[in-house]
C-alpha atoms as a PDB file:
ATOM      1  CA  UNK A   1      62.691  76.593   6.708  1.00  0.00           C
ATOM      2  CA  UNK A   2      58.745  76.977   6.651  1.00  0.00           C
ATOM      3  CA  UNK A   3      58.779  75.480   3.021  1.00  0.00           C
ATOM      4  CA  UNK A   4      61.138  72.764   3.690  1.00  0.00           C
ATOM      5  CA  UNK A   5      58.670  71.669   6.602  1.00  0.00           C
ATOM      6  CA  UNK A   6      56.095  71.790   4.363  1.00  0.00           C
ATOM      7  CA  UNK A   7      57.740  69.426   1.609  1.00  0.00           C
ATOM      8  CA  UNK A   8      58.469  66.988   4.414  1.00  0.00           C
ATOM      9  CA  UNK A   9      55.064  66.985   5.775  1.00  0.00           C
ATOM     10  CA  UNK A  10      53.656  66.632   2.681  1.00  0.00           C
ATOM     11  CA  UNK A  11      56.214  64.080   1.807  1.00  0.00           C
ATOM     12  CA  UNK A  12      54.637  61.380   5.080  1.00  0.00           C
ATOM     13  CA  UNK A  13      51.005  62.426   3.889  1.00  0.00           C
ATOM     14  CA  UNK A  14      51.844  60.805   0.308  1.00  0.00           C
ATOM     15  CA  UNK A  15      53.196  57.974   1.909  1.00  0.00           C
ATOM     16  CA  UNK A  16      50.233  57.365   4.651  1.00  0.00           C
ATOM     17  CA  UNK A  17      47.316  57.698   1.908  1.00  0.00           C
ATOM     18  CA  UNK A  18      50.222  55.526  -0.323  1.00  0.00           C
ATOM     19  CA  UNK A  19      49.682  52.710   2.766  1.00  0.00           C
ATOM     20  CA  UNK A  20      45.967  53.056   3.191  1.00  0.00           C
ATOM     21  CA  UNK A  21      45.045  52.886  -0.449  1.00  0.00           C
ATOM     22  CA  UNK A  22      46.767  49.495  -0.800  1.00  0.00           C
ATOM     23  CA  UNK A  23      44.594  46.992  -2.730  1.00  0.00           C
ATOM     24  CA  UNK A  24      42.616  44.657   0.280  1.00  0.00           C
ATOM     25  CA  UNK A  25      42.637  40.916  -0.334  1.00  0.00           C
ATOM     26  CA  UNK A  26      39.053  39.650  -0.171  1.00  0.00           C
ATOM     27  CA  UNK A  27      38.512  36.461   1.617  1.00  0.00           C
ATOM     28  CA  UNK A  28      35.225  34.715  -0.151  1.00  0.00           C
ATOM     29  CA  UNK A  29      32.779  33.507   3.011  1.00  0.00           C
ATOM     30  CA  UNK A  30      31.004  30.716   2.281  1.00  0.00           C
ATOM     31  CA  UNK A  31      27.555  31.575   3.925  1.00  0.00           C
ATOM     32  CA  UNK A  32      25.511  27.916   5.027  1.00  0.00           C
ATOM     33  CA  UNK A  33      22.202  28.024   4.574  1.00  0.00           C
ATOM     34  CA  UNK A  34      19.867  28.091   7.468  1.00  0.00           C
ATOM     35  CA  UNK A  35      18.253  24.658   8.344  1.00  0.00           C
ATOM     36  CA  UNK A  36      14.815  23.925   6.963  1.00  0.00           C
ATOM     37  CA  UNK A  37      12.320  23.959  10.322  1.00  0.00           C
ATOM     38  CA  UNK A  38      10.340  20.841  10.283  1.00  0.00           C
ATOM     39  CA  UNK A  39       6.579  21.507   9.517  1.00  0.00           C
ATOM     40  CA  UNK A  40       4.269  20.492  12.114  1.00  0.00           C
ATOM     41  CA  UNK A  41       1.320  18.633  10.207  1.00  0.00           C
ATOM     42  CA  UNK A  42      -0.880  17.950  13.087  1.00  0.00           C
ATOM     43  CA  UNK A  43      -3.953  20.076  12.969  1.00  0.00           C
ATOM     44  CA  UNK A  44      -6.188  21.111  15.603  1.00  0.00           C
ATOM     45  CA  UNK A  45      -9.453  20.056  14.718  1.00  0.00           C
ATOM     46  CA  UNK A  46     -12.420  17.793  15.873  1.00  0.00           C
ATOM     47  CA  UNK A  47     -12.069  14.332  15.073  1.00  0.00           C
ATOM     48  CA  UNK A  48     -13.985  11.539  14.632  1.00  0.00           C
ATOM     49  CA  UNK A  49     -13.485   7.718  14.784  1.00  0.00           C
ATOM     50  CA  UNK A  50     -14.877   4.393  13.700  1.00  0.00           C
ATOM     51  CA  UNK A  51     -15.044   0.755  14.393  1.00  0.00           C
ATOM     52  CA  UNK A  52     -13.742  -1.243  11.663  1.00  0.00           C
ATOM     53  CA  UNK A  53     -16.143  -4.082  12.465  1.00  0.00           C
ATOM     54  CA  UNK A  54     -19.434  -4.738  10.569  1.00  0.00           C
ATOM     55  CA  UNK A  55     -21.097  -4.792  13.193  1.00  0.00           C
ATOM     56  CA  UNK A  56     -21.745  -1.543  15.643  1.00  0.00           C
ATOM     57  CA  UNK A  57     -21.752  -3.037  19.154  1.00  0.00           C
ATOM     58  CA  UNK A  58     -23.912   0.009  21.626  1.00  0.00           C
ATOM     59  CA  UNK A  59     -20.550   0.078  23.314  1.00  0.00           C
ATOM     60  CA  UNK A  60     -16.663  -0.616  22.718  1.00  0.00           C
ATOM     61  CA  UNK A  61     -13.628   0.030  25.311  1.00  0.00           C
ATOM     62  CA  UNK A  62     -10.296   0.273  23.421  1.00  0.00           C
ATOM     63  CA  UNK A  63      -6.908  -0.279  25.510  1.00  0.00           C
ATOM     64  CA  UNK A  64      -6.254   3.146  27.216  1.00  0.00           C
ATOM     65  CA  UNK A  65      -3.057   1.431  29.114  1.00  0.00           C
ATOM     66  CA  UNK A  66      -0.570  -1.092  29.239  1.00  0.00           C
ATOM     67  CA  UNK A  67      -0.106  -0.254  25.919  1.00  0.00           C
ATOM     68  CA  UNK A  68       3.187   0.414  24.003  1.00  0.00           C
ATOM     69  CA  UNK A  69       4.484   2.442  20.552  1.00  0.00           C
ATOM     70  CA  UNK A  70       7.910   1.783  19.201  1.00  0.00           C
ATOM     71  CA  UNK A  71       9.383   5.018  18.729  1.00  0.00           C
ATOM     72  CA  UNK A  72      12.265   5.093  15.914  1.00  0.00           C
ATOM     73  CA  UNK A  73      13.988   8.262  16.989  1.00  0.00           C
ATOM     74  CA  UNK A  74      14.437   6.973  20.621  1.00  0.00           C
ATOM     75  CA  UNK A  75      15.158   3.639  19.233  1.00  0.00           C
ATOM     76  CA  UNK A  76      12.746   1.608  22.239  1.00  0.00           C
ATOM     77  CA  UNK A  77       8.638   1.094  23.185  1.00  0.00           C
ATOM     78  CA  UNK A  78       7.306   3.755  25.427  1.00  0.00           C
ATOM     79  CA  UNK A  79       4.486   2.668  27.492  1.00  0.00           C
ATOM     80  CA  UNK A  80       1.310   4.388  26.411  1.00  0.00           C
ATOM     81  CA  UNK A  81      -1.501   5.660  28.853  1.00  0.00           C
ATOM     82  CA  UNK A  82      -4.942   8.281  28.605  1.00  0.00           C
ATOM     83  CA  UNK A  83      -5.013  10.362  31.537  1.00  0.00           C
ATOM     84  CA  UNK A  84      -6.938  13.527  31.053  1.00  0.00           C
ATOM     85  CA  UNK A  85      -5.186  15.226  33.921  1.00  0.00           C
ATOM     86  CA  UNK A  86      -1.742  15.120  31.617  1.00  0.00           C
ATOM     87  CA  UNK A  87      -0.569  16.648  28.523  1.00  0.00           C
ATOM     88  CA  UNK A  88       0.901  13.521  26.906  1.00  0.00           C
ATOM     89  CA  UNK A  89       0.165   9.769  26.442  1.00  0.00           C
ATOM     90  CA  UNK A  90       3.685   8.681  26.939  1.00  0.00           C
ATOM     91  CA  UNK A  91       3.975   8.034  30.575  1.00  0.00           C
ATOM     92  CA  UNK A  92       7.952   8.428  30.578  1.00  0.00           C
ATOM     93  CA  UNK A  93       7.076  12.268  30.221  1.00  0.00           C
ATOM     94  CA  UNK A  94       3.670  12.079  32.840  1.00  0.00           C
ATOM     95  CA  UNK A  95       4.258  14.780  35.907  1.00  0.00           C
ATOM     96  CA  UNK A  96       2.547  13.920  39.153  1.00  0.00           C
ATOM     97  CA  UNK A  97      -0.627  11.829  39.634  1.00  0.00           C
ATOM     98  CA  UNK A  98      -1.709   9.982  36.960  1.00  0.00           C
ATOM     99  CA  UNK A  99      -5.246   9.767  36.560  1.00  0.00           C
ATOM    100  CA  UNK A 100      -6.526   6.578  34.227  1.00  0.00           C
ATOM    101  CA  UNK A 101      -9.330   7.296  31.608  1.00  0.00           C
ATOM    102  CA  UNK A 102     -11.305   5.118  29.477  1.00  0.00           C
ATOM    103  CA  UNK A 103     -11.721   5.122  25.719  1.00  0.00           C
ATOM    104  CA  UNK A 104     -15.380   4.206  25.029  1.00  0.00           C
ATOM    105  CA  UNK A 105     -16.865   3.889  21.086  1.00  0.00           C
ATOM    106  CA  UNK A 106     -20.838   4.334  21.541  1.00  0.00           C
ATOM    107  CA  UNK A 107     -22.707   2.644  18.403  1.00  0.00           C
ATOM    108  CA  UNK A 108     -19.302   2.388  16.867  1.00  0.00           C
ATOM    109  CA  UNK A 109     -17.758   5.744  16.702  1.00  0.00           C
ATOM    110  CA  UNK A 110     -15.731   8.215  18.818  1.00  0.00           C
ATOM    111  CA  UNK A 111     -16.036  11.716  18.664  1.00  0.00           C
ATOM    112  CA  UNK A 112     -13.065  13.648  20.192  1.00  0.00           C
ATOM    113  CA  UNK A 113     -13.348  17.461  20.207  1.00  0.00           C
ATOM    114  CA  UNK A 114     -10.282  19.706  19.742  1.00  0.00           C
ATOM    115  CA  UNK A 115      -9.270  20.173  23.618  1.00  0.00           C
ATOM    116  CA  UNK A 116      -8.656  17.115  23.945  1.00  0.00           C
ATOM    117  CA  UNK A 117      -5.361  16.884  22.259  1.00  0.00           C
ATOM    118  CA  UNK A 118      -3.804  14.085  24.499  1.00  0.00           C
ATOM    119  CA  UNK A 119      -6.800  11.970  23.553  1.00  0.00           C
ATOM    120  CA  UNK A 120      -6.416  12.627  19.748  1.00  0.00           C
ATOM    121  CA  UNK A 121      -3.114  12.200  19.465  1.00  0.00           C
ATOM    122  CA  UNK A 122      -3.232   8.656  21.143  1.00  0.00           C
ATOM    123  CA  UNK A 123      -5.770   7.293  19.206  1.00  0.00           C
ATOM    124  CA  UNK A 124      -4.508   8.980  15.566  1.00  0.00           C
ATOM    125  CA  UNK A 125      -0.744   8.338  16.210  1.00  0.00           C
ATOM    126  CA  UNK A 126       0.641   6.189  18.367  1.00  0.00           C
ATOM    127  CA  UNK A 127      -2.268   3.909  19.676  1.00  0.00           C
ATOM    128  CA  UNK A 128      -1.374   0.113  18.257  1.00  0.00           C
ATOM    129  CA  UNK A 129      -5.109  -0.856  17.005  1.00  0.00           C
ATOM    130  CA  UNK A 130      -5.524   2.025  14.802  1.00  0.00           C
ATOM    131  CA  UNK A 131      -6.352   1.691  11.335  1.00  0.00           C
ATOM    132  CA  UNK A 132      -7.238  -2.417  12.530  1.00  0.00           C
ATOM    133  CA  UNK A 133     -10.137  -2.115  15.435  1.00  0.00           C
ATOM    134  CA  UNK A 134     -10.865   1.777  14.070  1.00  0.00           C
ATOM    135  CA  UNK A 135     -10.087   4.251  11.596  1.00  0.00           C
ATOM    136  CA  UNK A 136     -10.057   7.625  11.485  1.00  0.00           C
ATOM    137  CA  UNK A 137     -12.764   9.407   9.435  1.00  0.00           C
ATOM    138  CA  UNK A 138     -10.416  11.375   6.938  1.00  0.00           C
ATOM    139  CA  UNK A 139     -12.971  12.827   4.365  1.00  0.00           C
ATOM    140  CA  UNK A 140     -10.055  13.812   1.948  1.00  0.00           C
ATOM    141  CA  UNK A 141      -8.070  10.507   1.692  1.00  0.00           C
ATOM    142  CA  UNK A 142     -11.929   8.527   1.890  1.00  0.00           C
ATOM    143  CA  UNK A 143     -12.211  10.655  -0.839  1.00  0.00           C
ATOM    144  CA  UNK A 144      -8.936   9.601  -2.939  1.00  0.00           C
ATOM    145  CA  UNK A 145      -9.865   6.403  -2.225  1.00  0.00           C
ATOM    146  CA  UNK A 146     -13.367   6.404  -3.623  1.00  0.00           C
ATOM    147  CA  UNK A 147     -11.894   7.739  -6.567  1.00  0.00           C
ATOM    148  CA  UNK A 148      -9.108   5.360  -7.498  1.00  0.00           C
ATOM    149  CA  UNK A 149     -11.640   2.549  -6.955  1.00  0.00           C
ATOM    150  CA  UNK A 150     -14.142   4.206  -9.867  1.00  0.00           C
ATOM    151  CA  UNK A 151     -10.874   4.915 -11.766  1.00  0.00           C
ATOM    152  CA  UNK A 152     -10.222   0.999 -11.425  1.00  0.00           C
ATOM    153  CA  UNK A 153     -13.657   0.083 -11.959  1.00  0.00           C
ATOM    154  CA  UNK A 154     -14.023   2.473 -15.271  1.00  0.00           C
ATOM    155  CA  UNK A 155     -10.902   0.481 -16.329  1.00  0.00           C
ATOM    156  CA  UNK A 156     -11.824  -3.027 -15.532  1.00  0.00           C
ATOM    157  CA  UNK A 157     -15.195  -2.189 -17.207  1.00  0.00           C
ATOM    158  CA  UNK A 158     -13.873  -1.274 -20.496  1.00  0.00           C
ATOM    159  CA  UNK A 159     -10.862  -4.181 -20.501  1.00  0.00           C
ATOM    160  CA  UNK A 160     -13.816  -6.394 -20.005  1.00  0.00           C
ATOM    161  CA  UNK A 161     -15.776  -4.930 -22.950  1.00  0.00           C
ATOM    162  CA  UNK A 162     -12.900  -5.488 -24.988  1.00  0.00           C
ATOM    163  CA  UNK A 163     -11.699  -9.072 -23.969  1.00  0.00           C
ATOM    164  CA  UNK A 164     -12.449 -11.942 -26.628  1.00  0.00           C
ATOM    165  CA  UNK A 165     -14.338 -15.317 -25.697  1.00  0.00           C
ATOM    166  CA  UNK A 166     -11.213 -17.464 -24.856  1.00  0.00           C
ATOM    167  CA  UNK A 167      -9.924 -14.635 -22.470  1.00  0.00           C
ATOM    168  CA  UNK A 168     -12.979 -13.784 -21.416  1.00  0.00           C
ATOM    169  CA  UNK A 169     -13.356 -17.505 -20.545  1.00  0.00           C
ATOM    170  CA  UNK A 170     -10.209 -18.059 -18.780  1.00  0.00           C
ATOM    171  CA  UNK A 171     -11.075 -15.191 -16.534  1.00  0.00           C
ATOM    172  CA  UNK A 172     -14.218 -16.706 -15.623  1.00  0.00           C
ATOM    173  CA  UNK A 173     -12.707 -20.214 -14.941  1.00  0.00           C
ATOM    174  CA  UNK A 174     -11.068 -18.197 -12.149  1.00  0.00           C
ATOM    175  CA  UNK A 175     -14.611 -17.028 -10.402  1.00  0.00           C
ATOM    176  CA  UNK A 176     -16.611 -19.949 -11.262  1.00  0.00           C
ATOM    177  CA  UNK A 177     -14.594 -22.891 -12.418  1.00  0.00           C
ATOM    178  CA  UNK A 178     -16.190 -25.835 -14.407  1.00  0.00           C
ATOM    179  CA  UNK A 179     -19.740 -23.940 -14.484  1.00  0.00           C
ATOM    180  CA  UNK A 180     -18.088 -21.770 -17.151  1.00  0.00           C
ATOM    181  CA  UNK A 181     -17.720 -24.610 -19.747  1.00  0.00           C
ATOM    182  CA  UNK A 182     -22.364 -24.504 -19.965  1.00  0.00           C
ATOM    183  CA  UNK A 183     -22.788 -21.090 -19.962  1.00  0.00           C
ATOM    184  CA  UNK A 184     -24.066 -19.064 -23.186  1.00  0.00           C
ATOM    185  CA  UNK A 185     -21.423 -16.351 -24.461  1.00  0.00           C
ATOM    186  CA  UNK A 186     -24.450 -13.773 -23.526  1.00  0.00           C
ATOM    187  CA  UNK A 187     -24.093 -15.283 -19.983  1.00  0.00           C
ATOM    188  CA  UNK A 188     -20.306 -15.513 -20.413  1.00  0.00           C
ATOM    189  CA  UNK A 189     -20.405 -11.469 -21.243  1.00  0.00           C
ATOM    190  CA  UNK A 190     -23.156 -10.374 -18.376  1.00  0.00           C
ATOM    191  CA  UNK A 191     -20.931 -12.425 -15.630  1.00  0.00           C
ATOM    192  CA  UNK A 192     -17.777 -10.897 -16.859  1.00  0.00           C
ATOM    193  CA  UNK A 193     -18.915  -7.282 -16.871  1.00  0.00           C
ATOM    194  CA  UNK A 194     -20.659  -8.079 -13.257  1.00  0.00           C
ATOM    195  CA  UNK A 195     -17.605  -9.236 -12.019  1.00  0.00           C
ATOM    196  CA  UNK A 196     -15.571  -6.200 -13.453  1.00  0.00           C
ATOM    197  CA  UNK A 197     -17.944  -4.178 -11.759  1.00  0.00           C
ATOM    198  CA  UNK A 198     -17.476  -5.742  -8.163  1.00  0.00           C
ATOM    199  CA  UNK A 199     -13.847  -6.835  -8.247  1.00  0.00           C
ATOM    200  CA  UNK A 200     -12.467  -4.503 -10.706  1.00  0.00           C
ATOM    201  CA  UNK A 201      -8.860  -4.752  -8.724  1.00  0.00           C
ATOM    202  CA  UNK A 202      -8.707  -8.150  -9.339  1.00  0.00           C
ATOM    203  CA  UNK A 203     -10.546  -8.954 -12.700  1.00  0.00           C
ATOM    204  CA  UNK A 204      -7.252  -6.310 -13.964  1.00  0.00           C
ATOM    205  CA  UNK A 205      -5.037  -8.186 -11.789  1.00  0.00           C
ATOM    206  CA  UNK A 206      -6.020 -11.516 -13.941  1.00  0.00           C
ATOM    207  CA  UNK A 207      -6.135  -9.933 -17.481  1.00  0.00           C
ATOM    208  CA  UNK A 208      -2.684  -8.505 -17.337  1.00  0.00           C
ATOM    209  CA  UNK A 209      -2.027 -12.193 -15.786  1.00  0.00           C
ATOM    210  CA  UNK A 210       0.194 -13.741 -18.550  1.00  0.00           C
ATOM    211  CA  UNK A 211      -0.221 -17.322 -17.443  1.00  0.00           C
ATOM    212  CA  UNK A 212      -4.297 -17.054 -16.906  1.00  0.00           C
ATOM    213  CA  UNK A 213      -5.109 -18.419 -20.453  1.00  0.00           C
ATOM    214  CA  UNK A 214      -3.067 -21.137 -20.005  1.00  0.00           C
ATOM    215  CA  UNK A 215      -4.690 -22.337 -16.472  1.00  0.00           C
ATOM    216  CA  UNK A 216      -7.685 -21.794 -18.792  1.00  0.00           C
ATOM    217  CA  UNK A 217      -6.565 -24.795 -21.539  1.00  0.00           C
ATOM    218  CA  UNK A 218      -5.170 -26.684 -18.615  1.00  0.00           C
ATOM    219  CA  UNK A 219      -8.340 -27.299 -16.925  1.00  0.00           C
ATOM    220  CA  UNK A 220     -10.404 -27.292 -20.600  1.00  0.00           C
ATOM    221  CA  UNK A 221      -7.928 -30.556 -21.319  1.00  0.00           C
ATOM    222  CA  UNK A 222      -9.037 -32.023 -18.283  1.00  0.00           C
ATOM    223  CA  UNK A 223     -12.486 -31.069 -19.004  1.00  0.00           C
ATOM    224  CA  UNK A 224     -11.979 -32.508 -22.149  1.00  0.00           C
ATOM    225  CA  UNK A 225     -10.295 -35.855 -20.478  1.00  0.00           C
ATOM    226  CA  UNK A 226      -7.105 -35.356 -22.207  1.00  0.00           C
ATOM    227  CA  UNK A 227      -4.999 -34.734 -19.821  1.00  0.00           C
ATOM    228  CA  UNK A 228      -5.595 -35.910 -15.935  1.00  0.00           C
ATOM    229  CA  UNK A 229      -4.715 -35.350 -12.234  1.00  0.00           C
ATOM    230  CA  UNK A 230      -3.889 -37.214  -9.816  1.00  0.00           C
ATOM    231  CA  UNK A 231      -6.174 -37.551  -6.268  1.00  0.00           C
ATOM    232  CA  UNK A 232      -3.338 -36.398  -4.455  1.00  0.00           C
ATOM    233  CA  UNK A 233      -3.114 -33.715  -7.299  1.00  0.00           C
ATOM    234  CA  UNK A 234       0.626 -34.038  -7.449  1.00  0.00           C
ATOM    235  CA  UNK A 235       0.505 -35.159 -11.159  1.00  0.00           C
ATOM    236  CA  UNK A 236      -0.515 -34.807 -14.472  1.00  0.00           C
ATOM    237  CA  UNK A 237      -0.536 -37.429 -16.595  1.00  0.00           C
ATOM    238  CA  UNK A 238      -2.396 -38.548 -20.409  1.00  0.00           C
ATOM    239  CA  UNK A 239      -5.753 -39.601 -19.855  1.00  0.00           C
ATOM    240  CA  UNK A 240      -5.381 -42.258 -22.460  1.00  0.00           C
ATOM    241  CA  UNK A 241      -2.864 -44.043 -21.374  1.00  0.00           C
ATOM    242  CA  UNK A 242      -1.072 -43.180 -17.928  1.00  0.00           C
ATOM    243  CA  UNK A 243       1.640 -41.619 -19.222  1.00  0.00           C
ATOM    244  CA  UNK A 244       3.102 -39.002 -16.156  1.00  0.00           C
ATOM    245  CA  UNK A 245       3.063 -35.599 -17.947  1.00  0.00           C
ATOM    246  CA  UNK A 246       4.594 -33.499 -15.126  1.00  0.00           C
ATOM    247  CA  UNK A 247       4.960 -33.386 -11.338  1.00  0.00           C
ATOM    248  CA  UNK A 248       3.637 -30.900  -9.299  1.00  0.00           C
ATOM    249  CA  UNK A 249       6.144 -28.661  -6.923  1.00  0.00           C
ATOM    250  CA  UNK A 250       5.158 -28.992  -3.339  1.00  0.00           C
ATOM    251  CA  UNK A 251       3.153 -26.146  -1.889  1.00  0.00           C
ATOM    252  CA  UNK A 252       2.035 -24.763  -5.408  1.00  0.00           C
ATOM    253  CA  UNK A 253      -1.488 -24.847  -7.165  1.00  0.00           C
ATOM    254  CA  UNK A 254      -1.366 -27.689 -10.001  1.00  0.00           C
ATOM    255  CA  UNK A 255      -2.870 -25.597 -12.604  1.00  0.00           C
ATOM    256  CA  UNK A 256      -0.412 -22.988 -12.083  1.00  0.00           C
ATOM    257  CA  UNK A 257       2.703 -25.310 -12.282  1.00  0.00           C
ATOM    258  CA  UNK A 258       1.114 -26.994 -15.594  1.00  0.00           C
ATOM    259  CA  UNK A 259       0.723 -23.168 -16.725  1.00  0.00           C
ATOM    260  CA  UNK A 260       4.814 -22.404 -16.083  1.00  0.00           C
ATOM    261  CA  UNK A 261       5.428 -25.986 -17.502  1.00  0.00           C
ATOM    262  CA  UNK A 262       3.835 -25.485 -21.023  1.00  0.00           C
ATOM    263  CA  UNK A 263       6.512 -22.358 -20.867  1.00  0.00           C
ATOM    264  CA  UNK A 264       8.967 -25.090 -21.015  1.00  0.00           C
ATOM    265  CA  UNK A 265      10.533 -27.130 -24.277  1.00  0.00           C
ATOM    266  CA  UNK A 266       8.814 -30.392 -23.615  1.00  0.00           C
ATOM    267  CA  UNK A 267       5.663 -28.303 -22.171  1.00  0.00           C
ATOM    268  CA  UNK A 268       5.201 -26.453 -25.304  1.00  0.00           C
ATOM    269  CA  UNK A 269       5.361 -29.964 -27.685  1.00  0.00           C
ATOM    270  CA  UNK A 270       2.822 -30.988 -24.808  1.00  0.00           C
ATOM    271  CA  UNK A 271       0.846 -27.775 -25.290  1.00  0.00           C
ATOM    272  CA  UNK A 272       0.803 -28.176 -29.374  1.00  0.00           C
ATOM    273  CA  UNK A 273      -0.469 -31.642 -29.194  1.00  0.00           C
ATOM    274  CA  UNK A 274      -2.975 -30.968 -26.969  1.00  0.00           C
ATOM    275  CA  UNK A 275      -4.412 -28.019 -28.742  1.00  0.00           C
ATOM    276  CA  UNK A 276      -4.805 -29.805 -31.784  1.00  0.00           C
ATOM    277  CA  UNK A 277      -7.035 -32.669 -30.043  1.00  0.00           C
ATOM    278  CA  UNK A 278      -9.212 -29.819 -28.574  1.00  0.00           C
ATOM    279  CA  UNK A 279      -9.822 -28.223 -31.800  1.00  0.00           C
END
């Protein structure tokens, strides 16, 4: 009897570890990955501000109410104000009194030290005549900027080293019209490169301008009294005899219409026998 108990008991064990060690079906989780916290760029620092005007008046009083920023998440203005006895310029968010405070510039600037956060923020984010009656001094980005105007100059400098006399002439035309025509191609060179040197985003601007040379033999036909324009400067027509050339579309320069006309099929044969009477 013992044994038989035995066989049976051992029997329901078999079966019981036979249950537990069935296989387990896995379910994969998909696991989302945390959101990316927004980084806070404001820095607590000193700042310092300046008037945008050339001239440094002993005092300056910028708005410091009834003024309004458009914010995009909220989707409306909120009315702006600098109290020193609250934590925020938006006045939708003031708590109890509100105590008005002026913004003063003395010999055009502002310096605001780091406790006053309210103040800084107004003027460096949210104020409406930033960056147009003052600026904030940003040595880093003044910095950038210094740099990308040397990196334009450096370029303008050497384009205008390399430019021929008829581009080099066309250019010209632009800063100093007809007097171009009498000056020496010493003169010509010396002007160019000084005008390189104090314009350098432009003088690119007017190289890399495809229609620029021909402006240039637009005006050196009329120069030349080939072609001519009409007082109301409306249209061209032959010197010699009266012949219209081309009208002028209404709100555009005349010399750059005649430029995108000699682009065209009767503005090229134009162009062609023009050329050959100023050579």
């Amino acid at each position: 009897m013992a044994k038989k108990k035995e066989t049976k008991k051992q029997e329901v064990t078999e079966e019981v570890t036979q249950v537990v060690e069935q296989p387990k079906v896995e379910t994969e989780v998909m696991e989302k990955p945390l959101p990316t916290p927004k980084k806070d760029t404001w820095e607590i620092k000193d700042r310092t501000y300046f008037l945008t005007s050339t001239t440094n008046p002993i005092s300056r009083s910028v708005r410091s109410a009834n003024i309004y920023y458009f914010d995009e998440e909220k989707g409306y203005e909120r009315e702006l104000k600098y109290c020193e006895n609250q934590r925020t310029p938006f006045v939708d968010e003031m708590k109890g009194d509100q105590r008005l405070s002026h913004i003063i510039f003395r010999d055009g600037s502002l310096t605001v030290p780091k406790n006053k956060q309210t103040l800084q923020k107004l003027l460096s984010l949210y104020h409406p005549h930033r960056d147009s009656l003052y600026k904030e001094h940003k040595p880093i980005r003044d910095a950038e900027d210094h740099l990308d105007w040397l990196e334009f100059e450096v370029a303008a400098m050497n384009a205008a080293n390399n430019l021929d006399v008829d581009m080099a002439e066309a250019v010209m035309r632009v800063e100093k019209g007809s007097e171009v025509s009498k000056m020496s191609s010493k003169e010509l060179k010396r002007d160019l490169m000084l005008f390189a040197k104090r314009s350098p985003k432009l003088f690119l601007e007017l190289v890399t301008d495809e229609n620029v040379m021909l402006r240039n033999f637009g005006i050196r036909a009329m120069e030349a009294g080939i072609i001519e324009l009409s007082g109301d400067q409306r249209t061209f027509t032959w010197k010699s005899t009266g012949r219209k050339l081309m009208n002028v579309p209404y709100e555009e320069h005349p010399y750059s219409a005649l430029a995108a006309w000699f682009k065209t099929d009767e503005g090229m044969e134009i162009y062609s026998n023009i050329e050959k009477r100023l050579n």
